[in-house]
Protein backbone atom coordinates (compact mmCIF):
# COMPACT_ATOMS: atom_id res chain seq x y z
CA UNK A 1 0.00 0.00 0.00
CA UNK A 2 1.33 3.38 -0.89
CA UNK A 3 0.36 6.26 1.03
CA UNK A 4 -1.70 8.36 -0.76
CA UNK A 5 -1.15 12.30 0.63
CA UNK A 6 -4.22 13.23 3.17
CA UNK A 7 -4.51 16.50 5.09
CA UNK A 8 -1.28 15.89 6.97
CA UNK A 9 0.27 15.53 4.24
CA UNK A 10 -1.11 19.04 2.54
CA UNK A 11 -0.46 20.93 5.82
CA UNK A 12 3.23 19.83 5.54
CA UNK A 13 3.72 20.32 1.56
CA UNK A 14 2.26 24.33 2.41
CA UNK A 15 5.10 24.72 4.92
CA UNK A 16 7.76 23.13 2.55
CA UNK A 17 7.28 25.40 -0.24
CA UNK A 18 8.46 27.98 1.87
CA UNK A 19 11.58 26.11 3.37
CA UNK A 20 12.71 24.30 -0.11
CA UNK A 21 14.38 26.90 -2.21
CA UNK A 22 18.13 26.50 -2.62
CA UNK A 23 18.03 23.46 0.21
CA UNK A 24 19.74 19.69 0.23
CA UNK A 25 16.34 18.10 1.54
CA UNK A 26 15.59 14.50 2.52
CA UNK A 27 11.95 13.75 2.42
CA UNK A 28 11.76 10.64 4.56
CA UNK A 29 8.78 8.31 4.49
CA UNK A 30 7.67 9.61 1.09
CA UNK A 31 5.09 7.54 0.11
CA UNK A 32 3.20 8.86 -2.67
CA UNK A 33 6.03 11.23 -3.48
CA UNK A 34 4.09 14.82 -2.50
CA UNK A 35 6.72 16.62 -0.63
CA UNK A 36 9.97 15.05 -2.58
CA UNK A 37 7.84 16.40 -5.83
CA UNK A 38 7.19 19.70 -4.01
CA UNK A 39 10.38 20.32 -3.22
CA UNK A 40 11.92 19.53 -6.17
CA UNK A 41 9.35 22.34 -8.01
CA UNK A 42 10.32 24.51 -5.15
CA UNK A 43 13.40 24.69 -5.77
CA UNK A 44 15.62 22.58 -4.32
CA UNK A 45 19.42 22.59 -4.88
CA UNK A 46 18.54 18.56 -4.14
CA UNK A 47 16.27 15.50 -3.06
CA UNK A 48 16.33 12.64 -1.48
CA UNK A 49 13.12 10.60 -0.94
CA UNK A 50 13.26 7.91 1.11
CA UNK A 51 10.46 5.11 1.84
CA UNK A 52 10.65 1.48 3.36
CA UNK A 53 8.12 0.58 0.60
CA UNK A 54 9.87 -0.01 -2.75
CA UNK A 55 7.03 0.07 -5.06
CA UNK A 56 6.30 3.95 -3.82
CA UNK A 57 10.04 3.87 -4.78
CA UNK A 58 9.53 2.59 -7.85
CA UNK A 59 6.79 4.85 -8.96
CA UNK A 60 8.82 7.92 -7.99
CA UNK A 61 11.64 6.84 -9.71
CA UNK A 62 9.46 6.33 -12.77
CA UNK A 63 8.42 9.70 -13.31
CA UNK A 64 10.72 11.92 -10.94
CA UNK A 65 14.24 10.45 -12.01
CA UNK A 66 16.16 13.13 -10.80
CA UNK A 67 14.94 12.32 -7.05
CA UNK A 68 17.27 10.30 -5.89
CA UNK A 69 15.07 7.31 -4.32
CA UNK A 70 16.15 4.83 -1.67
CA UNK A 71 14.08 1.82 -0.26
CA UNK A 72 15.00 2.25 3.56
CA UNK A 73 13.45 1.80 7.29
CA UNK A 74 14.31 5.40 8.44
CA UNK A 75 18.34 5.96 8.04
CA UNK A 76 19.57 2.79 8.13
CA UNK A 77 20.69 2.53 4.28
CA UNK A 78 21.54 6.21 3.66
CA UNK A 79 25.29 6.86 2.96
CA UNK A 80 27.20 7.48 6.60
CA UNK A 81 28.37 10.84 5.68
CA UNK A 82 24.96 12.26 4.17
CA UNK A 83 23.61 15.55 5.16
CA UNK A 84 20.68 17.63 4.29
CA UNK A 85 19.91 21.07 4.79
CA UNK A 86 15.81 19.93 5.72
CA UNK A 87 14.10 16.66 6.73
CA UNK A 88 10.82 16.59 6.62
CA UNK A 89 8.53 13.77 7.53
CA UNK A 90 5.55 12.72 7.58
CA UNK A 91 5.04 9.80 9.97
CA UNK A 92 3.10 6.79 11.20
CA UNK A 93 2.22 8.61 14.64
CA UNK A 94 -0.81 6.67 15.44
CA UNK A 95 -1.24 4.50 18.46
CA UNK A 96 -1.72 0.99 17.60
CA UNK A 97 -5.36 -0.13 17.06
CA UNK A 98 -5.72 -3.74 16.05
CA UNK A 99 -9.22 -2.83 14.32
CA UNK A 100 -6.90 -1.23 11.32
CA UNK A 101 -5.56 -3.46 8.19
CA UNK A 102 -2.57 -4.60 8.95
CA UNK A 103 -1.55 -3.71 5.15
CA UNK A 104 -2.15 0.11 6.07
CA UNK A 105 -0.48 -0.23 9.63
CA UNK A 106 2.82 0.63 8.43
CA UNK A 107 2.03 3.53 7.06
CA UNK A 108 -0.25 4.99 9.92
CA UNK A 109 1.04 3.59 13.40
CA UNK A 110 3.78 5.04 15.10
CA UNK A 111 4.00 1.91 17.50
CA UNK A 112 1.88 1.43 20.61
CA UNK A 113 2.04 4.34 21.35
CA UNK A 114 1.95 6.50 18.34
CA UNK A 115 5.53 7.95 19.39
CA UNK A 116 8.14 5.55 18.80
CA UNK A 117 8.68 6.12 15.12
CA UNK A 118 9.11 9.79 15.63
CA UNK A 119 11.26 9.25 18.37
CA UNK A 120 13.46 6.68 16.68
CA UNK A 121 13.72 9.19 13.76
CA UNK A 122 14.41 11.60 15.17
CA UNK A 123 17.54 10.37 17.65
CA UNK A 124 18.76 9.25 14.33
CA UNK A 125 18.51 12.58 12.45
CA UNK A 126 21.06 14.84 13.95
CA UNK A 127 23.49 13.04 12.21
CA UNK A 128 22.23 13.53 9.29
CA UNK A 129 21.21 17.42 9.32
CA UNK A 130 23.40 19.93 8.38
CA UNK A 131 24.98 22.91 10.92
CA UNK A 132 21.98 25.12 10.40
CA UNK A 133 19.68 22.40 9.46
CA UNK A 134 15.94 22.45 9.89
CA UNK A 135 13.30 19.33 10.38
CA UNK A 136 9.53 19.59 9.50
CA UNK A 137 7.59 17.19 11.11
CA UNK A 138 3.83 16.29 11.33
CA UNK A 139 2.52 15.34 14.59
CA UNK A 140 -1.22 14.41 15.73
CA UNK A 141 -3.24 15.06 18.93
CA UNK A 142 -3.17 11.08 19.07
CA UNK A 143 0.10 11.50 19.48
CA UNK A 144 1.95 11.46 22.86
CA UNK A 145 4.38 14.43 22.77
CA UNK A 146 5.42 14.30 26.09
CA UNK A 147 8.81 12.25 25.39
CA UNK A 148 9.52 14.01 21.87
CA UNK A 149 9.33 17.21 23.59
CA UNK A 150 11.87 15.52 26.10
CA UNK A 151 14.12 14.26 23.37
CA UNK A 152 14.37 17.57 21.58
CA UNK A 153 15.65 19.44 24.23
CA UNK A 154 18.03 16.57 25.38
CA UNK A 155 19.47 16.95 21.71
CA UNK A 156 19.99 20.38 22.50
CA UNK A 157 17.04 21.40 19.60
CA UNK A 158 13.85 23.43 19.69
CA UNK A 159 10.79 23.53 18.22
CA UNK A 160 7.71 25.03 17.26
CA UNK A 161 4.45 24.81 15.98
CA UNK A 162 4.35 26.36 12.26
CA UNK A 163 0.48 25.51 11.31
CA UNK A 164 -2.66 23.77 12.25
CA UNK A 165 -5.59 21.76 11.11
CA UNK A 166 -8.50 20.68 12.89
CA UNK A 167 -10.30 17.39 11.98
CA UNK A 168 -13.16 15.68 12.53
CA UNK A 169 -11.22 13.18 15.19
CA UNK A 170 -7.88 15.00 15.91
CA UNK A 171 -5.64 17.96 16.08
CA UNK A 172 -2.46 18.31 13.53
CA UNK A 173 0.43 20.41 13.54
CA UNK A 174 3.51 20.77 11.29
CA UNK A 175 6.54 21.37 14.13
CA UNK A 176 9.71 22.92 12.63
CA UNK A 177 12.73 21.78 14.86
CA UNK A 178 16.17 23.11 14.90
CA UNK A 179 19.30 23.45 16.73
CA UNK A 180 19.02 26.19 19.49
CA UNK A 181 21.99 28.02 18.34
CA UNK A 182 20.58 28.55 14.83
């Protein structure tokens, strides 16, 4: 199943046309391709998309060639001394429910919890994000926020809130975080 973009995913693509221009950006979980293909017509010096499903790969790589596409679970394949300007990311944040199809699961739950996926992402990101770096990030009111709050100040980041959508059944937000020296 490939993610097809949703209102997350539109609340996100608004804030990366104004972040793209000129930028190195990694879009990771890319499913359908939105914010790689925004990006890219925004301006981008570069972009990476990244997805652990290879036939969203595929499809990108079909009729975006000059995204450079890699089948990956978060940052595990992507070269050692990569580094991006902005990562954004749209993720699973969802608390498990076993009523969902398990074929959609991987694209919507963000563990038991909701949180783990953002937090594993984003304890692997500094690595991976330039000096003066930026990360865009969707989050839910389903999702905890308690310990990525935590987390981002350990790092020695901050955040904020950029825009808002209310739904029907939750609450989303696109967070921009950054180091707190930039």
């Amino acid at each position: 199943m490939i993610y097809l973009p949703e209102e997350d995913s539109y609340l996100l693509q608004k804030q990366l046309k104004k972040y793209a221009k000129g930028k190195s950006v990694l879009d990771m979980g890319t499913g359908s391709g939105i914010l790689a293909i925004e990006a890219l017509s925004s301006g981008a010096s570069s972009v990476t998309a990244v997805d652990i499903n290879e036939k969203a790969l595929d499809l990108l790589r079909k009729n975006y060639p000059e995204i450079l596409s890699i089948n990956s679970n978060l940052f595990s394949k992507l070269p050692k001394k990569a580094k991006f300007d902005l990562i954004v990311f749209n993720p699973p944040y969802l608390p498990f429910d076993k009523r969902e199809p398990e074929d959609s699961r991987l694209a919507t739950t963000g563990g038991k919890s909701g949180d783990e996926t953002i937090l594993k992402f984003l304890k692997q990101s500094a690595k991976f994000l330039n000096k003066n770096g930026i990360i865009l990030v969707v989050l839910s009111s389903l999702t905890p926020k308690r310990r990525i709050k935590s987390l981002v100040s350990r790092m020695g980041f901050s955040f904020r809130a950029l825009s808002s959508k209310n739904l029907f059944m939750e609450f989303l937000e696109v967070w921009e975080i950054k180091h707190n020296n930039s």
